[in-house]
C-alpha atoms as a PDB file:
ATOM      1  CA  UNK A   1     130.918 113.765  81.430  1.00  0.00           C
ATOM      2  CA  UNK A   2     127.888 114.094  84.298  1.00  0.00           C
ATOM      3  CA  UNK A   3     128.744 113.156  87.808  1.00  0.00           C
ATOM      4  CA  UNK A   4     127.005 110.248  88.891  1.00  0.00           C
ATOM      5  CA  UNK A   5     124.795 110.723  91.578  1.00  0.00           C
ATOM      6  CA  UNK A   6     125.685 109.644  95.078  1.00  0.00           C
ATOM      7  CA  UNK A   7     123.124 107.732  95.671  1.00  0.00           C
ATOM      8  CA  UNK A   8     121.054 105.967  93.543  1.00  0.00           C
ATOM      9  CA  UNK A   9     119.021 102.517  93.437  1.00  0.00           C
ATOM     10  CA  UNK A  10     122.378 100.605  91.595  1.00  0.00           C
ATOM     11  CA  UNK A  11     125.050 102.404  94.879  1.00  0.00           C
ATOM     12  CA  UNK A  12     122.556 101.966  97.398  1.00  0.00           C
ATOM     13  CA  UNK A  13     122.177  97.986  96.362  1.00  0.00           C
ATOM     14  CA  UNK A  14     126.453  97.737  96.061  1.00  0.00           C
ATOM     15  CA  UNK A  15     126.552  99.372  99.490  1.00  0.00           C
ATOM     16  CA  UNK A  16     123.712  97.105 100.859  1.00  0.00           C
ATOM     17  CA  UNK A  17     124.247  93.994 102.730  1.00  0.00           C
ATOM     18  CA  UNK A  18     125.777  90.938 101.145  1.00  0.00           C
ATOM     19  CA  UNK A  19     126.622  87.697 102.044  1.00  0.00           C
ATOM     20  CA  UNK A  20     130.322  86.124 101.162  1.00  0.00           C
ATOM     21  CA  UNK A  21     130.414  82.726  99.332  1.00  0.00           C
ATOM     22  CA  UNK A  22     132.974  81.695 101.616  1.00  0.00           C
ATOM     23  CA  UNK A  23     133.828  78.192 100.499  1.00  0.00           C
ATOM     24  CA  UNK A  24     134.810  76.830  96.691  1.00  0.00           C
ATOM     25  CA  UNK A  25     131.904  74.381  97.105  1.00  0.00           C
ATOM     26  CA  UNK A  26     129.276  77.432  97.749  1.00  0.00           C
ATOM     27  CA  UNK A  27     130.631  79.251  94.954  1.00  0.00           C
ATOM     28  CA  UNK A  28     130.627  76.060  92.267  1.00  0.00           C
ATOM     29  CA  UNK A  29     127.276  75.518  93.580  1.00  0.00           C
ATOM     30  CA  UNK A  30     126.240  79.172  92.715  1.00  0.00           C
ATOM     31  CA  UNK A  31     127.854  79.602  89.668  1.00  0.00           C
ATOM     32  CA  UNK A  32     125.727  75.792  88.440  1.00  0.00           C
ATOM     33  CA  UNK A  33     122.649  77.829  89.986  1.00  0.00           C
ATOM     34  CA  UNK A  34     122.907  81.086  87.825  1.00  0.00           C
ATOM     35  CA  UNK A  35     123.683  78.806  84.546  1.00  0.00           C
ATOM     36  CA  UNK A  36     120.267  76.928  84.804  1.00  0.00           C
ATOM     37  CA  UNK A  37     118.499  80.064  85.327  1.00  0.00           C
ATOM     38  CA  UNK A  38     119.830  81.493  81.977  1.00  0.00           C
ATOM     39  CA  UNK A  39     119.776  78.296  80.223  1.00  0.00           C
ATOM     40  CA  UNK A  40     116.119  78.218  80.936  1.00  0.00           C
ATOM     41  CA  UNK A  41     115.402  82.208  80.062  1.00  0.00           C
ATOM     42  CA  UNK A  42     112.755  82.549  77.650  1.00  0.00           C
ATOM     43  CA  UNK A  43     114.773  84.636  75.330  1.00  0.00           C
ATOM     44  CA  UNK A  44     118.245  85.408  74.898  1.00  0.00           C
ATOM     45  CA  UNK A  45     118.558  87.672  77.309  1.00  0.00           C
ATOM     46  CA  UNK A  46     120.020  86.924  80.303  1.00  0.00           C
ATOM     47  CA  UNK A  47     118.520  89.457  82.024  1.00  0.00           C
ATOM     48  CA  UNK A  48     122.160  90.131  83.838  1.00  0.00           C
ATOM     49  CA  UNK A  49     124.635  93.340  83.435  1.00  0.00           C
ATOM     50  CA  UNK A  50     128.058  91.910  83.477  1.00  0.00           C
ATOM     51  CA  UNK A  51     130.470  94.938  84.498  1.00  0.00           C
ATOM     52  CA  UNK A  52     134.012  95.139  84.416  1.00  0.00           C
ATOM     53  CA  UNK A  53     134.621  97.931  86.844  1.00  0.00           C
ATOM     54  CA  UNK A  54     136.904 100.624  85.232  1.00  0.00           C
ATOM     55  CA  UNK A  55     135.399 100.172  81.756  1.00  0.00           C
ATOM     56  CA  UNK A  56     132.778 101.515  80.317  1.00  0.00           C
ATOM     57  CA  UNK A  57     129.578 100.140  81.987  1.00  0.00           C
ATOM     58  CA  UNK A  58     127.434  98.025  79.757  1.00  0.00           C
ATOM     59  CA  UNK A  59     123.561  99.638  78.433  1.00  0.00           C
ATOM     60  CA  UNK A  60     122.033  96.032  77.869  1.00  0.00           C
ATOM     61  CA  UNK A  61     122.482  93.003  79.530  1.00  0.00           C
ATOM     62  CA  UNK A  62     124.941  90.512  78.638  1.00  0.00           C
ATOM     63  CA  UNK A  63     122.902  87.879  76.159  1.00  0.00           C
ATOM     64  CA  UNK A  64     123.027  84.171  77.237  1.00  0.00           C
ATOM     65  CA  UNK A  65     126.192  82.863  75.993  1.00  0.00           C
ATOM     66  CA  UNK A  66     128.096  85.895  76.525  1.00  0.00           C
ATOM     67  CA  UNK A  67     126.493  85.407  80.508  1.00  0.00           C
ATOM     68  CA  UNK A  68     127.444  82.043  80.325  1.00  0.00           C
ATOM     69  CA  UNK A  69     131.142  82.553  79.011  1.00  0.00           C
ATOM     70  CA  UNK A  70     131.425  84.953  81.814  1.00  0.00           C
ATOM     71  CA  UNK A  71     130.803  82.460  84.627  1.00  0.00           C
ATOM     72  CA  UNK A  72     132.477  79.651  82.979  1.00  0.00           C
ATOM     73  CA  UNK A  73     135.691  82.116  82.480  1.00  0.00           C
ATOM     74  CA  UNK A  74     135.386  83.648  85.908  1.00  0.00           C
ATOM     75  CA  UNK A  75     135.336  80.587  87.362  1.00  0.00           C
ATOM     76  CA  UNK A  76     138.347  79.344  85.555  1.00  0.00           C
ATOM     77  CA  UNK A  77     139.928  82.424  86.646  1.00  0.00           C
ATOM     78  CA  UNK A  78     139.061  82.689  90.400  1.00  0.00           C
ATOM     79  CA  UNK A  79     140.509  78.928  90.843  1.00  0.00           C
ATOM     80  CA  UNK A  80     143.398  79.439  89.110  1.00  0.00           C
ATOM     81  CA  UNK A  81     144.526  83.054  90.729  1.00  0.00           C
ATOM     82  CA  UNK A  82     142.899  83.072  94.312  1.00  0.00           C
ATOM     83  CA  UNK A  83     145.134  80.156  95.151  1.00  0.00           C
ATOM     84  CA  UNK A  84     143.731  79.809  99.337  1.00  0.00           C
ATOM     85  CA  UNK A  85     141.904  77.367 100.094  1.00  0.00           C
ATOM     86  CA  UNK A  86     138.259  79.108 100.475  1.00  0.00           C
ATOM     87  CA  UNK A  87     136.788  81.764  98.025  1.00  0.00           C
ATOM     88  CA  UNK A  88     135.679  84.077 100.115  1.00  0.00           C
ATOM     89  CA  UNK A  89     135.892  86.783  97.234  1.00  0.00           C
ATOM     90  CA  UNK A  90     132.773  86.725  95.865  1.00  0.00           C
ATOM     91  CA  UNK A  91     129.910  88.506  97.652  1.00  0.00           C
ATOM     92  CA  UNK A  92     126.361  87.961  96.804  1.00  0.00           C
ATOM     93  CA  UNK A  93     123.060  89.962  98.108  1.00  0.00           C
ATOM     94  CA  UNK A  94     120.653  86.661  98.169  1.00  0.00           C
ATOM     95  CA  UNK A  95     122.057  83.273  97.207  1.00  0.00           C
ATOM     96  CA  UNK A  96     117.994  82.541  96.710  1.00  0.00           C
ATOM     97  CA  UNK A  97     117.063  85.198  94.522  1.00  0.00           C
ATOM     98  CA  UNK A  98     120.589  87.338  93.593  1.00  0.00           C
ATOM     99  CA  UNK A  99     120.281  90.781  92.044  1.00  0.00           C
ATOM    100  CA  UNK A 100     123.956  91.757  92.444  1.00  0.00           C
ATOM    101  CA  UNK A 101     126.854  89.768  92.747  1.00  0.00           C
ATOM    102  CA  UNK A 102     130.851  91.690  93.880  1.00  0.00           C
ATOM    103  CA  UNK A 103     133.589  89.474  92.257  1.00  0.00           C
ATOM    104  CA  UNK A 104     136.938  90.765  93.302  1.00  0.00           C
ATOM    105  CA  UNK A 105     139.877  90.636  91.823  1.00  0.00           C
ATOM    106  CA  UNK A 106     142.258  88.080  93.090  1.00  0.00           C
ATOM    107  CA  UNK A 107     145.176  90.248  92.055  1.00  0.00           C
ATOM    108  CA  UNK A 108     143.565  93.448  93.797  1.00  0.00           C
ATOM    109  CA  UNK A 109     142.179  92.299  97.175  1.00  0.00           C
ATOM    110  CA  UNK A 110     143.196  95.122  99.445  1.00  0.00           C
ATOM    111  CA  UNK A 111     140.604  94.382 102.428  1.00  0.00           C
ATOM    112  CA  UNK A 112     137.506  93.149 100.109  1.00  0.00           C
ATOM    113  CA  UNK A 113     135.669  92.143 103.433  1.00  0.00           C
ATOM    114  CA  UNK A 114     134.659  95.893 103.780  1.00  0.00           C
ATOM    115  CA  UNK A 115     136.184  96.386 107.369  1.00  0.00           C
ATOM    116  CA  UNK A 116     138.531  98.875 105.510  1.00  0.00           C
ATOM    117  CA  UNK A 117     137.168 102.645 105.615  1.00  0.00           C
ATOM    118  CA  UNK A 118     137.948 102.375 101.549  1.00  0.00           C
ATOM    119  CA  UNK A 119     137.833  99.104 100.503  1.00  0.00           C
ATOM    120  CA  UNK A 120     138.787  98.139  96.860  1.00  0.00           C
ATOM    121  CA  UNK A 121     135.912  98.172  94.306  1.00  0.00           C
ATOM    122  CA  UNK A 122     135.563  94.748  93.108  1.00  0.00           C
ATOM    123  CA  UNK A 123     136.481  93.560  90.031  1.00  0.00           C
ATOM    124  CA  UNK A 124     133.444  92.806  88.413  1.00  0.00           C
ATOM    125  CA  UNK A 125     129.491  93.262  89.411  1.00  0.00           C
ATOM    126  CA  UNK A 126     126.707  91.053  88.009  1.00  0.00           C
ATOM    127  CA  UNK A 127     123.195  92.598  88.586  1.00  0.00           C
ATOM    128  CA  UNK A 128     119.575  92.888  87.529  1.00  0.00           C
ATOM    129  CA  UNK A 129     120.554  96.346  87.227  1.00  0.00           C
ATOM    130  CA  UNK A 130     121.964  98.857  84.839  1.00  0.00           C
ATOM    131  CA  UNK A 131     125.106  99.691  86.279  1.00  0.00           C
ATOM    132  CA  UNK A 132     126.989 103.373  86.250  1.00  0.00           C
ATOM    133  CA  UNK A 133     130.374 104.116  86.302  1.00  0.00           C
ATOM    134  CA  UNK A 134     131.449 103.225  89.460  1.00  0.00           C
ATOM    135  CA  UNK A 135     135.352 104.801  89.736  1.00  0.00           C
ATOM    136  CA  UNK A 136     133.666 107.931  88.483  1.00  0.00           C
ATOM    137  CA  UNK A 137     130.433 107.746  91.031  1.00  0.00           C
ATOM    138  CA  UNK A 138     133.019 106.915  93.872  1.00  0.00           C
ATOM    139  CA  UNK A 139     135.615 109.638  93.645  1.00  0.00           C
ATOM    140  CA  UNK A 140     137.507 110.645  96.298  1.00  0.00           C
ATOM    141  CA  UNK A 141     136.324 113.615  98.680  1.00  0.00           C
ATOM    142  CA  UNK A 142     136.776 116.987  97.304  1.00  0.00           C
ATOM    143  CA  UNK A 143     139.650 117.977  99.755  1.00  0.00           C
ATOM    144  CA  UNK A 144     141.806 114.846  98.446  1.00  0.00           C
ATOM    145  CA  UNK A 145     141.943 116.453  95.303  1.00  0.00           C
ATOM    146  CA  UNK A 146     142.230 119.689  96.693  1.00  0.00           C
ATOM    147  CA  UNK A 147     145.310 118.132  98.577  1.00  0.00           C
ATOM    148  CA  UNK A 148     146.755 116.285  95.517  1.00  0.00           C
ATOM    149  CA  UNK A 149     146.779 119.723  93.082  1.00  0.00           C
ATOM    150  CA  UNK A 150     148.127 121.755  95.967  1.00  0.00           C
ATOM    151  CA  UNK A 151     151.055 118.617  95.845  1.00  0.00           C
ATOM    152  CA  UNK A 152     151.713 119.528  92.007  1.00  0.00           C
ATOM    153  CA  UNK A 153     151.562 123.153  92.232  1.00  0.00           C
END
């Protein structure tokens, strides 16, 4: 398999500035936003990659129900397993006009806020655009694995 690049216009928008929907009311609200977008989409695409980071990423967008079984079953999910009372795992870059959306795992939080040096990928990204592979575009530096065979012998 090709190396990912390093940069490229899907890492540079993950690594860009977001904005944390910090309360359960922001994110119901969001969630209610993106289904009347799709519901009203002209066709039935819903124009959004839904990626489940460490599988395979997706070549076409996620059609309408399959977009809207997503949010309804995220939803479901984050309220049942991120049992605080605020969200504050799901990171959007524009609440007015999103293009990518970080859902993190409740189960695999680590320090999601990105104050860590290596923060955990999230769980799942929803974006306008194609996504790549991100465990494989986001490998550790050269002399870890250096480090790790010198380790096995």
């Amino acid at each position: 398999m090709k190396p990912e690049p390093s940069s490229s216009p899907y890492l540079d928008k993950l690594r860009g500035s977001f904005q944390g929907l910090l309360q359960w009311t922001d994110f119901d609200g969001f969630w209610e936003q993106l289904r009347a977008q799709v519901a009203h989409a002209p066709s039935n695409d819903s124009g959004w990659y839904v990626y489940a980071v460490g599988e395979m990423p997706p070549t076409l967008p996620a059609d309408v129900e399959t977009f809207l079984r997503f949010l309804d079953e995220s939803q479901a999910l984050l309220h049942k397993e991120h049992e605080e009372p605020y969200c504050g795992i799901v990171y959007v870059d524009r609440t007015d006009a999103p293009e990518m959306i970080k859902v993190y795992d409740p189960s695999n939080l680590g320090v999601s806020c990105g104050s860590s040096d290596n923060p955990p990928l999230p769980g799942w990204v929803v974006s306008k655009l194609a996504p790549i592979d991100l465990p494989h575009a986001l490998q550790p530096p050269r002399n870890h694995q250096r480090w790790w065979q010198r380790v096995l012998g």
